[in-house]
C-alpha atoms as a PDB file:
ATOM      1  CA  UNK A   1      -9.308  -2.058   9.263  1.00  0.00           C
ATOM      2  CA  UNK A   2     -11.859  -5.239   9.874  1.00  0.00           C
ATOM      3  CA  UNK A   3     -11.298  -7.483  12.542  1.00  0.00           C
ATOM      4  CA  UNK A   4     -12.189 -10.756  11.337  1.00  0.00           C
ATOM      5  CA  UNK A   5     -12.705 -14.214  13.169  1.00  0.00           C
ATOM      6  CA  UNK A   6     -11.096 -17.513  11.900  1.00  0.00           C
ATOM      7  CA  UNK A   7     -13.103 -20.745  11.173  1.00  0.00           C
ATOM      8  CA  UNK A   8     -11.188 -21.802  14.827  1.00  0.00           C
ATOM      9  CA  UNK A   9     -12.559 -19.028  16.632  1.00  0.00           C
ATOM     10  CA  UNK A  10      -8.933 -16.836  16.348  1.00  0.00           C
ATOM     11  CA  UNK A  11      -9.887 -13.229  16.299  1.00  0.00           C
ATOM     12  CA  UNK A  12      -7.320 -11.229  14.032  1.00  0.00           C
ATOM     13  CA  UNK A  13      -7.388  -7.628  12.021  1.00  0.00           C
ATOM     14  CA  UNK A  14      -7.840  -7.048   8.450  1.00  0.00           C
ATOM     15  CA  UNK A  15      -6.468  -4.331   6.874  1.00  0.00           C
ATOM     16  CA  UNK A  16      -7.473  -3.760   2.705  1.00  0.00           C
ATOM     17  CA  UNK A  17      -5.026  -1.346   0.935  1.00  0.00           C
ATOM     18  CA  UNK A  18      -6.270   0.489  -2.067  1.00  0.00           C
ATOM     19  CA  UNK A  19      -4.381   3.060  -3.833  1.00  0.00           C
ATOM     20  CA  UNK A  20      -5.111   4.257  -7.850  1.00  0.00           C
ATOM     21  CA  UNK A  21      -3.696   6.340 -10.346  1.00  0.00           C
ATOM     22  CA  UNK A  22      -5.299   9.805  -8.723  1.00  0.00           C
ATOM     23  CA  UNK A  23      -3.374   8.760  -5.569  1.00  0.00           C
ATOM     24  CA  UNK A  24      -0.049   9.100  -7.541  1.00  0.00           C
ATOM     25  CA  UNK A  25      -0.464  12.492  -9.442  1.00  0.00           C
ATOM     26  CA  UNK A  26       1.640  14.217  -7.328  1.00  0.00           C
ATOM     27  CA  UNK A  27       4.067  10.846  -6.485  1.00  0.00           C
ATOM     28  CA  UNK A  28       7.615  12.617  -7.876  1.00  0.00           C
ATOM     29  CA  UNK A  29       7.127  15.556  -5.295  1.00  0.00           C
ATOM     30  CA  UNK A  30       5.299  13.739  -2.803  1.00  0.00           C
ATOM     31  CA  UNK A  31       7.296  10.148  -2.355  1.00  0.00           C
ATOM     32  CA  UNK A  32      10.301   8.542  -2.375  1.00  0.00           C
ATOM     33  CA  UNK A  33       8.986   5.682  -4.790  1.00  0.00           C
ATOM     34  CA  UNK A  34      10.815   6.990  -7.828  1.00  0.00           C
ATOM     35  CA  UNK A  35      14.301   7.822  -6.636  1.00  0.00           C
ATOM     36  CA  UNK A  36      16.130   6.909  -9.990  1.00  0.00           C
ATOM     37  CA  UNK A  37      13.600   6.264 -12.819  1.00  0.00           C
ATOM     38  CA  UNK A  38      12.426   8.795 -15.143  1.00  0.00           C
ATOM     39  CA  UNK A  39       8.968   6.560 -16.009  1.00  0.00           C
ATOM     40  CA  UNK A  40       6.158   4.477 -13.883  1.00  0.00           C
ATOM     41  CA  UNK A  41       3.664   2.157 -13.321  1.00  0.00           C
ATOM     42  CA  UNK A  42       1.270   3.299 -11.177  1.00  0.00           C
ATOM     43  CA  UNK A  43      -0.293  -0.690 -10.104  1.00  0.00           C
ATOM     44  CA  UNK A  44       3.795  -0.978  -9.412  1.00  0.00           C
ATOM     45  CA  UNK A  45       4.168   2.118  -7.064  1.00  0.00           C
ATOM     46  CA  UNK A  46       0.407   1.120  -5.313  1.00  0.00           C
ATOM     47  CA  UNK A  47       2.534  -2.251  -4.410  1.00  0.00           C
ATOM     48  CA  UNK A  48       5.493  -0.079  -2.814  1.00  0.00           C
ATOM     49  CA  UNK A  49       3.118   2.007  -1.185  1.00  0.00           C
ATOM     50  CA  UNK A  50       1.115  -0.953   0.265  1.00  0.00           C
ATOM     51  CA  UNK A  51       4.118  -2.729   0.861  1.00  0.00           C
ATOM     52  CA  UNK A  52       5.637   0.294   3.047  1.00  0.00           C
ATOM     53  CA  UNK A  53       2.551   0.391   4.887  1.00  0.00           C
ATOM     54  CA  UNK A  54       3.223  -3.592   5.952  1.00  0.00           C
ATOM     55  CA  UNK A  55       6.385  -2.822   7.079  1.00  0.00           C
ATOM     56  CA  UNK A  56       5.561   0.053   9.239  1.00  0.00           C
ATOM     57  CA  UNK A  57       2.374  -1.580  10.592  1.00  0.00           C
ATOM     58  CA  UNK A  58       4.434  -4.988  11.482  1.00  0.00           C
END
């Protein structure tokens, strides 16, 4: 987490997400990401993770 100043002098927090395959190894016993699908992306389940993480940080 950065916090970062705008060109009008607003101060405001950054936040950069990264998450790659080795994150998601253990993603079928670990998360709820894959409730019904047999197969997945892992770029796809780094979006619902950092996507999650918005919603819980709003």
């Amino acid at each position: 987490i950065f916090e970062v100043q705008t060109e009008d002098g607003k101060v405001l927090a950054i936040k950069l997400h990264r998450l790659g395959r080795v994150s998601f190894r253990a993603v079928k016993s670990k998360r709820d990401y894959l409730l019904h699908r047999s197969s997945y992306n892992w770029l796809y389940l780094s979006r619902l993770a950092a996507f999650k993480e918005f919603v819980f940080m709003k």
